[in-house]
PDB file of N, CA and C in Angstrom:
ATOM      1  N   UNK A   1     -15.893   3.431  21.399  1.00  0.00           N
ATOM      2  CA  UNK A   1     -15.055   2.284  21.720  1.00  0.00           C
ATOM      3  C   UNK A   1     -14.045   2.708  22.782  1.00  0.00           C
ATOM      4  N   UNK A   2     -13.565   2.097  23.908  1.00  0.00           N
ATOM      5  CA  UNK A   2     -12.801   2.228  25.334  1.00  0.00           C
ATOM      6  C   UNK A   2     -11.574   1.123  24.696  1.00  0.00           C
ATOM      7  N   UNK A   3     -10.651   2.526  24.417  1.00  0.00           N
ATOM      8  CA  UNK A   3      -9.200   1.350  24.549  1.00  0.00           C
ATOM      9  C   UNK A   3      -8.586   0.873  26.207  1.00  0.00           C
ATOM     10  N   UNK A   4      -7.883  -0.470  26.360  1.00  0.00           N
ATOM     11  CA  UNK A   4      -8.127  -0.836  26.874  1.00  0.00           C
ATOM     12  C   UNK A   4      -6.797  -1.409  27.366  1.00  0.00           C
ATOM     13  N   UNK A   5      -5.928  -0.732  28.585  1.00  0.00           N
ATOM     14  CA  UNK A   5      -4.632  -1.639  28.350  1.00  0.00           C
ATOM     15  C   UNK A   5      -3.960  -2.305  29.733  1.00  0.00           C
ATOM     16  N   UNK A   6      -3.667  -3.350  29.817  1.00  0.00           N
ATOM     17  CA  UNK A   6      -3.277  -3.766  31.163  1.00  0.00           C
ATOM     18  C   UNK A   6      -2.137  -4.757  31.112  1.00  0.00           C
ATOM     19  N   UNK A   7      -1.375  -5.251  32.310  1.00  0.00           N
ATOM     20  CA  UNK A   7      -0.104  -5.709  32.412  1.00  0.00           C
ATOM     21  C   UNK A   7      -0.446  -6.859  33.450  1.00  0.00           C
ATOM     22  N   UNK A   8       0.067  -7.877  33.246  1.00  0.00           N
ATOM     23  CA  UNK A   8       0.208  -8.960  33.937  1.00  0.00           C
ATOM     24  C   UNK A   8       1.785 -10.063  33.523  1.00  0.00           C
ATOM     25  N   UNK A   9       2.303 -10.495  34.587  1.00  0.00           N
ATOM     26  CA  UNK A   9       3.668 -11.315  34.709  1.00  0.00           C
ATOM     27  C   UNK A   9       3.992 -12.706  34.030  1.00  0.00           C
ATOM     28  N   UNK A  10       4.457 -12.965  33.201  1.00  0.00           N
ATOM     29  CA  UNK A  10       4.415 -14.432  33.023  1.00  0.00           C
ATOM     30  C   UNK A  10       5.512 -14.907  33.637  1.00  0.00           C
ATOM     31  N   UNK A  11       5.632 -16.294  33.974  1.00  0.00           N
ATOM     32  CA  UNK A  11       6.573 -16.709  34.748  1.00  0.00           C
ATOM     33  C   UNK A  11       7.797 -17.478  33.803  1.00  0.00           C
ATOM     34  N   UNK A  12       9.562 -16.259  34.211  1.00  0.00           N
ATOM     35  CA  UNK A  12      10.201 -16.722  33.457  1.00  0.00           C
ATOM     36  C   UNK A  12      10.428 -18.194  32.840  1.00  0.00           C
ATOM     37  N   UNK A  13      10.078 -19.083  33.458  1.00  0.00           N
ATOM     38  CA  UNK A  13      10.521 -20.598  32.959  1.00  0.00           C
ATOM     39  C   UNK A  13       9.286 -21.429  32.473  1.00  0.00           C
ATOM     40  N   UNK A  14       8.134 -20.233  31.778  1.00  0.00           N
ATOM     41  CA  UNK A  14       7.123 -21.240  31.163  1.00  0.00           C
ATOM     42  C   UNK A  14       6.726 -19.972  29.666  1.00  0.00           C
ATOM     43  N   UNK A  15       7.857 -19.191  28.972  1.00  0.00           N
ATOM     44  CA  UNK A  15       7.876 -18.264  28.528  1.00  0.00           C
ATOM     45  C   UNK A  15       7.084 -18.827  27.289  1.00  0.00           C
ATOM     46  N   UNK A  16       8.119 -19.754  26.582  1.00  0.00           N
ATOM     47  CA  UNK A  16       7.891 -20.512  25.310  1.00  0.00           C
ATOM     48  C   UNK A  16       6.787 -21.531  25.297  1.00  0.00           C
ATOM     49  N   UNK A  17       6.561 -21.855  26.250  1.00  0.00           N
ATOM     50  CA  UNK A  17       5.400 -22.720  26.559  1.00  0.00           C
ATOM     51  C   UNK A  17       3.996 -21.657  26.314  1.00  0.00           C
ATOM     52  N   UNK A  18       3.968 -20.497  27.427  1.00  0.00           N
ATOM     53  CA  UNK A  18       3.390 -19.517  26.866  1.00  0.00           C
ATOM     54  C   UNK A  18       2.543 -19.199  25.739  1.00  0.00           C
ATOM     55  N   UNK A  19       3.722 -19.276  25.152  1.00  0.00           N
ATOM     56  CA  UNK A  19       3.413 -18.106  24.006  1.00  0.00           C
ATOM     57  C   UNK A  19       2.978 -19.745  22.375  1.00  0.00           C
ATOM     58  N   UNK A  20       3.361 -20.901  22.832  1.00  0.00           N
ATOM     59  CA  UNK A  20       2.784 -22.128  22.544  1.00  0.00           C
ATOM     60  C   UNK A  20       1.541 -21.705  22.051  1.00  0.00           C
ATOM     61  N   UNK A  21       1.077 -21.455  23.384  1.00  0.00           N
ATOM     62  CA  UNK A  21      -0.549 -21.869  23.400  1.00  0.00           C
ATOM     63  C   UNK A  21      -1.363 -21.105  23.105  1.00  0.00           C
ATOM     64  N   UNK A  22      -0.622 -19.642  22.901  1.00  0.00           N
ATOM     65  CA  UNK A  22      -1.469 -18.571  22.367  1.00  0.00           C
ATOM     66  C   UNK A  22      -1.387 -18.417  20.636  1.00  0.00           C
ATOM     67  N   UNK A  23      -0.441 -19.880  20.657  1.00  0.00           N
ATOM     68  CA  UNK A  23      -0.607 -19.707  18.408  1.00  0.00           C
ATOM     69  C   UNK A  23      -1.842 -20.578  18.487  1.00  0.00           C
ATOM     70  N   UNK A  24      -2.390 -21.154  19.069  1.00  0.00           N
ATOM     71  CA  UNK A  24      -3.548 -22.462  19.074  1.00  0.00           C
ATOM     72  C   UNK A  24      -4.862 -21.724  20.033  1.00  0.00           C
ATOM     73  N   UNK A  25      -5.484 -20.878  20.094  1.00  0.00           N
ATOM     74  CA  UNK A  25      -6.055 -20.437  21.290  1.00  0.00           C
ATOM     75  C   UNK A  25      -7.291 -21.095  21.090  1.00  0.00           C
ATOM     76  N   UNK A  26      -7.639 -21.630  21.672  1.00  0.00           N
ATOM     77  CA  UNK A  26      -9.087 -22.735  21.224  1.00  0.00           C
ATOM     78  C   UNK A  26     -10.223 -21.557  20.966  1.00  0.00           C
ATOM     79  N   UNK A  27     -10.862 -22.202  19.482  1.00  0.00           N
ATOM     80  CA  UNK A  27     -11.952 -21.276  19.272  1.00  0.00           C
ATOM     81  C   UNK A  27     -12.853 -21.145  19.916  1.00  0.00           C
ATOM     82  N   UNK A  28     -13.415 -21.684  20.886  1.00  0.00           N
ATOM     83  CA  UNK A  28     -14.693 -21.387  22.095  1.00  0.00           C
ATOM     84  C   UNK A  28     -14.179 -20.263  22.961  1.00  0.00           C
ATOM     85  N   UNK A  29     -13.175 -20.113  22.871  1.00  0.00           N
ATOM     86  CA  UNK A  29     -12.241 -18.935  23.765  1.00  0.00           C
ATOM     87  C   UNK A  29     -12.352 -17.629  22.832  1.00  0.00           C
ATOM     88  N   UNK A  30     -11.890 -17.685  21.604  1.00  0.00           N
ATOM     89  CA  UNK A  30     -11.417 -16.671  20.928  1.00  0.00           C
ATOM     90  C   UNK A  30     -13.054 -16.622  20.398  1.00  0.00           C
ATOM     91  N   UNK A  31     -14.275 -16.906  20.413  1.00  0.00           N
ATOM     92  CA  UNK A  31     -15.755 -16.964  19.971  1.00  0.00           C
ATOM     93  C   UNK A  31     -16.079 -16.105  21.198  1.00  0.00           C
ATOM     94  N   UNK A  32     -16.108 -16.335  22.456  1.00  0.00           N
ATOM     95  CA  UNK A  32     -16.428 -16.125  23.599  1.00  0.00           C
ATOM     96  C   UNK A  32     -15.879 -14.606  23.927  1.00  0.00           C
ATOM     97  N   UNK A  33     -14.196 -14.218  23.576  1.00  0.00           N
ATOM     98  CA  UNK A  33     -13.887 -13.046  23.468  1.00  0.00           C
ATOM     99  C   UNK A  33     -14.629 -12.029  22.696  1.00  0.00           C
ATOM    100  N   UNK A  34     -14.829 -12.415  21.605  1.00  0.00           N
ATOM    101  CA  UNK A  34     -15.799 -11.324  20.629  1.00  0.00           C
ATOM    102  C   UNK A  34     -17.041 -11.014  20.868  1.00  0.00           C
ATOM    103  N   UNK A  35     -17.563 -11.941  21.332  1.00  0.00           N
ATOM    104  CA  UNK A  35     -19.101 -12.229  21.724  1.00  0.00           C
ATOM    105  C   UNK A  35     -19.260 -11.087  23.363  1.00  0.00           C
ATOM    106  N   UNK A  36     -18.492 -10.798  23.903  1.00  0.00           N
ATOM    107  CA  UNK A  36     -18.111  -9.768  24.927  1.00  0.00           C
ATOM    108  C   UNK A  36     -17.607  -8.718  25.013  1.00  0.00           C
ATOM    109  N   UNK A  37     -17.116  -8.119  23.422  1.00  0.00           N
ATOM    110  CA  UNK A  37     -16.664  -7.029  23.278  1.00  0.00           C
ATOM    111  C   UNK A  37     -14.941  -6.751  23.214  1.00  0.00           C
ATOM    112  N   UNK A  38     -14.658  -7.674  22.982  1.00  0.00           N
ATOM    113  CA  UNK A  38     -13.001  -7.724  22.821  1.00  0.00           C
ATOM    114  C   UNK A  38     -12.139  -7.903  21.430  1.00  0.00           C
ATOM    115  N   UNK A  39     -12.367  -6.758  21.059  1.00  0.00           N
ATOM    116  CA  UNK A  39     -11.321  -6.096  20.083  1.00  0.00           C
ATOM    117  C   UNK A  39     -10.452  -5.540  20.042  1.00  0.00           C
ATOM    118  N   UNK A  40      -9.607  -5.955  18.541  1.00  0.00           N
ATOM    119  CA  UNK A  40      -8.189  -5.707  18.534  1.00  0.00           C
ATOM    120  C   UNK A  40      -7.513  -6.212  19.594  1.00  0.00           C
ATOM    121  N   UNK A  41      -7.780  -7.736  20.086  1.00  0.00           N
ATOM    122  CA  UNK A  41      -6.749  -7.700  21.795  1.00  0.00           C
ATOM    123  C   UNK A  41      -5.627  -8.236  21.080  1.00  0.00           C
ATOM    124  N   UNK A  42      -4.698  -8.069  21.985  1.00  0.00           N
ATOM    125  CA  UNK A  42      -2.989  -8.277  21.444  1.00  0.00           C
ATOM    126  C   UNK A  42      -2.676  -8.054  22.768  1.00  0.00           C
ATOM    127  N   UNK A  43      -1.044  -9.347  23.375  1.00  0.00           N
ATOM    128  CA  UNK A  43      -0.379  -9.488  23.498  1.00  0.00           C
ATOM    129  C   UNK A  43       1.305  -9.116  23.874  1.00  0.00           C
ATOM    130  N   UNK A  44       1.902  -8.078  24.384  1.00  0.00           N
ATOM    131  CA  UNK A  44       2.974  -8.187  24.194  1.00  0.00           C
ATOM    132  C   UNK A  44       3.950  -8.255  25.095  1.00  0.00           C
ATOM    133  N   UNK A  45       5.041  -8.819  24.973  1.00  0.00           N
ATOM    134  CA  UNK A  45       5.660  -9.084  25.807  1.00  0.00           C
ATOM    135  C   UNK A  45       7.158  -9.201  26.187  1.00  0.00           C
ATOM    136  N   UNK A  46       7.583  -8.276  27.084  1.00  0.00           N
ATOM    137  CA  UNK A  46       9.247  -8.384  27.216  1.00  0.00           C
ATOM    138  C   UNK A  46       9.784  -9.605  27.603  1.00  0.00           C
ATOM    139  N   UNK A  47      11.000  -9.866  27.122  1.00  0.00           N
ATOM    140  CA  UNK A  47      12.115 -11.164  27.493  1.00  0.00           C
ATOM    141  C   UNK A  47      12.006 -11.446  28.899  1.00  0.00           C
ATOM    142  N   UNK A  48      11.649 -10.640  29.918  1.00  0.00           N
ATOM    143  CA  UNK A  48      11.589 -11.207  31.316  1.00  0.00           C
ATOM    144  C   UNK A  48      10.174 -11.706  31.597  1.00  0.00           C
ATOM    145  N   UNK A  49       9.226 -11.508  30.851  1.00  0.00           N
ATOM    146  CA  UNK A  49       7.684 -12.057  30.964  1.00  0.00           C
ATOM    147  C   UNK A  49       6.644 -10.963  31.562  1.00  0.00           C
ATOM    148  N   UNK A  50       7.207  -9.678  31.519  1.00  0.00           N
ATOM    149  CA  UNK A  50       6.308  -8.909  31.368  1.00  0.00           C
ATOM    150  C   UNK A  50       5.272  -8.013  30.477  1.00  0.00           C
ATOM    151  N   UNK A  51       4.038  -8.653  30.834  1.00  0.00           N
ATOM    152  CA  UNK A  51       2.898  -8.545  29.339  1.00  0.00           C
ATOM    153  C   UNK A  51       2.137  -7.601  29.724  1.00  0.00           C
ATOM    154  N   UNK A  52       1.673  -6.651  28.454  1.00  0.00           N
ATOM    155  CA  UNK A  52       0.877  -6.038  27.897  1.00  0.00           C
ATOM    156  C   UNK A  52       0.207  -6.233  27.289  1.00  0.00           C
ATOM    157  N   UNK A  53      -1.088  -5.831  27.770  1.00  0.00           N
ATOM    158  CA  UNK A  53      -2.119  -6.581  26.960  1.00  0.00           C
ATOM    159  C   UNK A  53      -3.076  -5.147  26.346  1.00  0.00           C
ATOM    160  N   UNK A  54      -4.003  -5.473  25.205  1.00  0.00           N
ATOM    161  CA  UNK A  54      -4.454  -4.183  24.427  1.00  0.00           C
ATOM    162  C   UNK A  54      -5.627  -4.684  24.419  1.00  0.00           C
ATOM    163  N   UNK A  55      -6.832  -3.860  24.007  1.00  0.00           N
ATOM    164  CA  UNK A  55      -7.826  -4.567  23.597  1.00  0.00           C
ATOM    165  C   UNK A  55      -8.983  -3.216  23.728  1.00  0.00           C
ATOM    166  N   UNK A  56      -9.673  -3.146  22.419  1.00  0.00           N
ATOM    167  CA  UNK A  56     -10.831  -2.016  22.913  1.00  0.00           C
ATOM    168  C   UNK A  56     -12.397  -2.849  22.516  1.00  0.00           C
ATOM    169  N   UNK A  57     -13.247  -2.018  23.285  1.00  0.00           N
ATOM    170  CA  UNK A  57     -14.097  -2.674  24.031  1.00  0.00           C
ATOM    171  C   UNK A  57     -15.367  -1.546  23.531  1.00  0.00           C
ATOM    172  N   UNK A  58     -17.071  -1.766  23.366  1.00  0.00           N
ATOM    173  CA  UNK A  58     -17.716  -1.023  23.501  1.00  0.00           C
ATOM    174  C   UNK A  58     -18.546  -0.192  24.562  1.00  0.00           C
ATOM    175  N   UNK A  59     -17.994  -1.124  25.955  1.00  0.00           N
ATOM    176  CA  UNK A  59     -18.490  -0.617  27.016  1.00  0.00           C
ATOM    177  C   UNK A  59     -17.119  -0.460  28.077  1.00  0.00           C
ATOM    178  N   UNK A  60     -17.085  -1.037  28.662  1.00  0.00           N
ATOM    179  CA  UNK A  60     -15.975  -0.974  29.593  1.00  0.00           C
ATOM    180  C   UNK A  60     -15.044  -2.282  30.155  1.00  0.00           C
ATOM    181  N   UNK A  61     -13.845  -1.604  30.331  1.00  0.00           N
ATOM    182  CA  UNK A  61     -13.168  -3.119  31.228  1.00  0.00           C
ATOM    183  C   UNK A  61     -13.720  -3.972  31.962  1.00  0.00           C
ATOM    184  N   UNK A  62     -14.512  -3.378  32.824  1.00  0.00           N
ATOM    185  CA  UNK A  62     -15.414  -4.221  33.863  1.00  0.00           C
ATOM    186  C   UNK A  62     -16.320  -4.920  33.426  1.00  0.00           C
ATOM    187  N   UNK A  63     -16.926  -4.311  32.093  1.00  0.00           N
ATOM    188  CA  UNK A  63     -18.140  -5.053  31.659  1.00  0.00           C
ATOM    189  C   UNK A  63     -17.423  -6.487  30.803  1.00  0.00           C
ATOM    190  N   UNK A  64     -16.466  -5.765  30.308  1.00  0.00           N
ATOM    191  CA  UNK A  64     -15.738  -7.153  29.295  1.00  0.00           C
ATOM    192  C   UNK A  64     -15.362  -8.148  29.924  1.00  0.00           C
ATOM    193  N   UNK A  65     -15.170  -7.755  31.216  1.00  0.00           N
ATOM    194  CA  UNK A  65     -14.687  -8.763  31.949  1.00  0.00           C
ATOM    195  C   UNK A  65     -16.181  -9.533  32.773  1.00  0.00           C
ATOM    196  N   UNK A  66     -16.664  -8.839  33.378  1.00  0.00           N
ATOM    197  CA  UNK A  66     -18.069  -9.630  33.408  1.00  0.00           C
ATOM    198  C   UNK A  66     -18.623 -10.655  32.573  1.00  0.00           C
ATOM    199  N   UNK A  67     -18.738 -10.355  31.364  1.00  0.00           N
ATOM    200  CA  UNK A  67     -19.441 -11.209  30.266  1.00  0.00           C
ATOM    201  C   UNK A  67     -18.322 -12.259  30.219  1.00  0.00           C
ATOM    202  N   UNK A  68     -16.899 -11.859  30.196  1.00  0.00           N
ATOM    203  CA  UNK A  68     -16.293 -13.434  30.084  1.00  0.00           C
ATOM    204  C   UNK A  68     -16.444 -14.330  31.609  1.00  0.00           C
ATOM    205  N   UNK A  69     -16.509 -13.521  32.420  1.00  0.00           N
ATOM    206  CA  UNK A  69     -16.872 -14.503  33.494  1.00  0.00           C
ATOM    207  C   UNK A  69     -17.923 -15.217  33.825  1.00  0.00           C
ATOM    208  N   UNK A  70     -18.880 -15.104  32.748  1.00  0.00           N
ATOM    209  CA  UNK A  70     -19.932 -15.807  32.987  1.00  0.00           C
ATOM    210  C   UNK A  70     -20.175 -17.392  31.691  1.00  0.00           C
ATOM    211  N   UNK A  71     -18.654 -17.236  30.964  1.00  0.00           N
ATOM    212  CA  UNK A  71     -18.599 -18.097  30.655  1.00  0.00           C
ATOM    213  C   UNK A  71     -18.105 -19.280  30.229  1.00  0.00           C
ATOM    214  N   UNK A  72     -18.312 -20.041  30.589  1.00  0.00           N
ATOM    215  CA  UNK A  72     -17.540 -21.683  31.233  1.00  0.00           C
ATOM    216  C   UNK A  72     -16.314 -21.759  30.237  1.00  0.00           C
ATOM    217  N   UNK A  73     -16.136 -21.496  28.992  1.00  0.00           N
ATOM    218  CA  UNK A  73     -14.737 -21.679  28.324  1.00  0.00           C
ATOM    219  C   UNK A  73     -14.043 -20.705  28.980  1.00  0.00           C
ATOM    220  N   UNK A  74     -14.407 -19.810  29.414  1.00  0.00           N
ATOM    221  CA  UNK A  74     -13.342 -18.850  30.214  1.00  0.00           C
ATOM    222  C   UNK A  74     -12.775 -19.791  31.545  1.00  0.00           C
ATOM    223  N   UNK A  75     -13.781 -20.126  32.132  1.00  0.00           N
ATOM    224  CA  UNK A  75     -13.047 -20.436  33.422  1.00  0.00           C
ATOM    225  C   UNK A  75     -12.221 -21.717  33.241  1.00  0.00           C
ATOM    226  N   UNK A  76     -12.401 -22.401  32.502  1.00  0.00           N
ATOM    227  CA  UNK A  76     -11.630 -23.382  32.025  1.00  0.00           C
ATOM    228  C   UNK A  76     -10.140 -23.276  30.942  1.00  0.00           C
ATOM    229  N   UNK A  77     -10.004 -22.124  30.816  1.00  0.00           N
ATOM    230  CA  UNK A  77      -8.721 -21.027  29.986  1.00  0.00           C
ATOM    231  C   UNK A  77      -7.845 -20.580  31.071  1.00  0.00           C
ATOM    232  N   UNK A  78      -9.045 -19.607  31.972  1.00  0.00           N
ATOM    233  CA  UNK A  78      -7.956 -18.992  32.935  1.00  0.00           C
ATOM    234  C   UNK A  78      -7.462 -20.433  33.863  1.00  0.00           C
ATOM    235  N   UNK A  79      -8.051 -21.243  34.548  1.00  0.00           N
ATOM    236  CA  UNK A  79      -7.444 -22.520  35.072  1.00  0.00           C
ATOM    237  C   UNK A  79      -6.553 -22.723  34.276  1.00  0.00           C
ATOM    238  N   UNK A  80      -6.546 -23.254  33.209  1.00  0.00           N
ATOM    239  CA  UNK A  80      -5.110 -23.670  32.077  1.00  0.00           C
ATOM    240  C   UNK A  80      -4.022 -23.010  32.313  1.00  0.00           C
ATOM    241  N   UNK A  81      -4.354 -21.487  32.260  1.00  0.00           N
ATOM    242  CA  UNK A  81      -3.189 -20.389  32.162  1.00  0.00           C
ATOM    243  C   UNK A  81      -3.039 -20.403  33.129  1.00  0.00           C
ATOM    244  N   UNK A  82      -3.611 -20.334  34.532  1.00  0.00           N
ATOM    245  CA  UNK A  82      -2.936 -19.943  36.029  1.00  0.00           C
ATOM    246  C   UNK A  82      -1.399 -19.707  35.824  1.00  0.00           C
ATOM    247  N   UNK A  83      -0.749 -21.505  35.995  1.00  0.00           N
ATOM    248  CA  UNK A  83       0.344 -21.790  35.936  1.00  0.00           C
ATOM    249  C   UNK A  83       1.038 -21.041  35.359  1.00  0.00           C
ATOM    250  N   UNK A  84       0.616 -20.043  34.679  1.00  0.00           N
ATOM    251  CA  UNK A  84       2.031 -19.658  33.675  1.00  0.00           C
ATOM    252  C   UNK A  84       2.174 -18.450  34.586  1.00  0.00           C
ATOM    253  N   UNK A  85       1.590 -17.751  35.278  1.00  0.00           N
ATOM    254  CA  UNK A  85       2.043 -16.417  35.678  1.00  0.00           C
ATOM    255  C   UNK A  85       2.263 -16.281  36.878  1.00  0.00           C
ATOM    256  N   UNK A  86       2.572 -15.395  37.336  1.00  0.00           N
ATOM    257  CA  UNK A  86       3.472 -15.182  38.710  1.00  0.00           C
ATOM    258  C   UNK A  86       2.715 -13.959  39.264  1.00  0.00           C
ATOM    259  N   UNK A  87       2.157 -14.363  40.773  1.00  0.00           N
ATOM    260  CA  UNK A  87       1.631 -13.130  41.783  1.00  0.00           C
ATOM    261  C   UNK A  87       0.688 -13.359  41.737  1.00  0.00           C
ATOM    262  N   UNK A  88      -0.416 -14.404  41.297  1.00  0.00           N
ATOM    263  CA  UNK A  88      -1.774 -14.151  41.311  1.00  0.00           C
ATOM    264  C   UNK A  88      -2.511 -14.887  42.262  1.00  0.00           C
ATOM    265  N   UNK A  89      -1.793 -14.632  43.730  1.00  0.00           N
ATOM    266  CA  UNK A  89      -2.095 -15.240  44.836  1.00  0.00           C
ATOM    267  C   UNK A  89      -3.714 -15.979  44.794  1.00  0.00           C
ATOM    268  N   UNK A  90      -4.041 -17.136  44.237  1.00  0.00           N
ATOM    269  CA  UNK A  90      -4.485 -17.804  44.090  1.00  0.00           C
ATOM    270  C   UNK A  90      -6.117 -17.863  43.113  1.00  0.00           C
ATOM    271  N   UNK A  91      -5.833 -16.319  42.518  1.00  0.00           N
ATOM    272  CA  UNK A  91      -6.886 -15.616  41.285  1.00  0.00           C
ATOM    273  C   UNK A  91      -6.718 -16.309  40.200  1.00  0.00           C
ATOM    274  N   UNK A  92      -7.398 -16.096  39.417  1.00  0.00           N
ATOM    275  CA  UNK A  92      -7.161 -16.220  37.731  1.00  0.00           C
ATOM    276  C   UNK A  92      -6.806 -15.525  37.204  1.00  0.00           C
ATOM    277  N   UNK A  93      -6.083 -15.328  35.928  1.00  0.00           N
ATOM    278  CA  UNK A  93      -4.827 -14.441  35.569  1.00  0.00           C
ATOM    279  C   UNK A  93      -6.118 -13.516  34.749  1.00  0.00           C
ATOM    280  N   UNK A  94      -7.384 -13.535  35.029  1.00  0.00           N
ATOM    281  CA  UNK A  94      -8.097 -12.228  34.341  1.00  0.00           C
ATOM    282  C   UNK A  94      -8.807 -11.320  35.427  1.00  0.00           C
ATOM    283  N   UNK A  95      -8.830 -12.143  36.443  1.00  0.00           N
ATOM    284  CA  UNK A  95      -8.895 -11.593  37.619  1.00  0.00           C
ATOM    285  C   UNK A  95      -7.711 -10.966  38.558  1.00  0.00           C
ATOM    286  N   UNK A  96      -6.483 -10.686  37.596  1.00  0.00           N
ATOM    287  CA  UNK A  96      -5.180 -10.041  38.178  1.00  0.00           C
ATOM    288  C   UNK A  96      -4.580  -8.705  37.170  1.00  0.00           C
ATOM    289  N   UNK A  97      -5.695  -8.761  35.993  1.00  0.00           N
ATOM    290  CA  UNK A  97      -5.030  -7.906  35.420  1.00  0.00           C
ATOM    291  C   UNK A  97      -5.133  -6.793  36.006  1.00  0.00           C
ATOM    292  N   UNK A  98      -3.394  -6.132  35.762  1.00  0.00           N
ATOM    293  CA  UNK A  98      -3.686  -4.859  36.676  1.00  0.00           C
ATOM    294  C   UNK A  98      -4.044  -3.656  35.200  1.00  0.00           C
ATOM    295  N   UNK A  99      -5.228  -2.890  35.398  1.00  0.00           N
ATOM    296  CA  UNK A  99      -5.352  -1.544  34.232  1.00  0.00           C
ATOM    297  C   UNK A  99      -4.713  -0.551  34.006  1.00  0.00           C
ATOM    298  N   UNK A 100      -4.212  -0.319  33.427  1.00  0.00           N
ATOM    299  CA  UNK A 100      -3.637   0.923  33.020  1.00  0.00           C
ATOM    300  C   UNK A 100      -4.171   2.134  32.669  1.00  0.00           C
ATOM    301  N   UNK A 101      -3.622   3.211  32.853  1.00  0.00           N
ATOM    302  CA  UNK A 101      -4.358   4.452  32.690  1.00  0.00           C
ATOM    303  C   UNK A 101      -3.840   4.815  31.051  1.00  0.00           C
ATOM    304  N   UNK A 102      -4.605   5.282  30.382  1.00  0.00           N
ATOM    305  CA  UNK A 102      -4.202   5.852  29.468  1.00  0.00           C
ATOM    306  C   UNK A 102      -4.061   7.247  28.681  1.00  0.00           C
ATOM    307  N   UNK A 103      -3.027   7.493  28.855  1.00  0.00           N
ATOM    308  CA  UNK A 103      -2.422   9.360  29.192  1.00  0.00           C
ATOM    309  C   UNK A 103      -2.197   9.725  27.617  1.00  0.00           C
ATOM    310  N   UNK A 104      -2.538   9.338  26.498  1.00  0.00           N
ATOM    311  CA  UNK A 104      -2.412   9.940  25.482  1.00  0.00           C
ATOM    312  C   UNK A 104      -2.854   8.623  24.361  1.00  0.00           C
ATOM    313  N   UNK A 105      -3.522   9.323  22.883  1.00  0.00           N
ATOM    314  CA  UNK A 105      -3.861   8.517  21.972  1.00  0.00           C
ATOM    315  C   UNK A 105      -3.896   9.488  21.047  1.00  0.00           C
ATOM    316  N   UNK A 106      -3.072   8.935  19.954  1.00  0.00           N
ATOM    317  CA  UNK A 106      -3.592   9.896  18.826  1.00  0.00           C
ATOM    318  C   UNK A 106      -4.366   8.652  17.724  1.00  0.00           C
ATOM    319  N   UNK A 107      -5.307   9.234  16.543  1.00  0.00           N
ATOM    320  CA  UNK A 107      -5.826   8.852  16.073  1.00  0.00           C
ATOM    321  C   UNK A 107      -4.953   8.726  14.509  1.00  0.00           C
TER     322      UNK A 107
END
């Protein structure tokens, strides 16, 4: 399993709105995540809207992200979410995550 961690911006004045929509995440979304290899994903996020995101995977970032791009509740999620984040000169906010390296794990 490939842990999995990356950072993307939310935009201060849609914080609570945000974080709204991630208590409701429509199940064709959260079906579609698993069905691609996305475990344990979580969320977190500082008071200025900078998020961390977690998630381990059986193949790789690239691949997890492949398989959700090929399917239509995704692209209709990331459209939804655009709006909320900041810098993603005209991408989808899964197409901006930036990856992180990961320099230590203990078990």
């Amino acid at each position: 399993m490939k842990r999995v961690g990356f950072i993307l911006k939310v935009r201060a004045d849609k914080l609570d709105e945000y974080k709204e929509h991630h208590k409701k995440v429509w199940p064709e979304m959260l079906a579609a995540l698993s069905k691609h290899g996305w475990h344990n994903y979580s969320l977190f996020m500082r008071d200025d809207g900078l998020m961390f995101g977690y998630f381990e995977t059986p193949d790789s970032f690239a691949a997890a992200l492949e398989g959700m791009a090929g399917e239509k509740i995704n692209t209709k999620w990331q459209d939804f979410m655009a709006p909320y984040f900041e810098a993603l000169g005209g991408a989808h906010p899964d197409e901006s995550m930036v990856k992180l390296e990961e320099v230590f794990h203990l078990d």
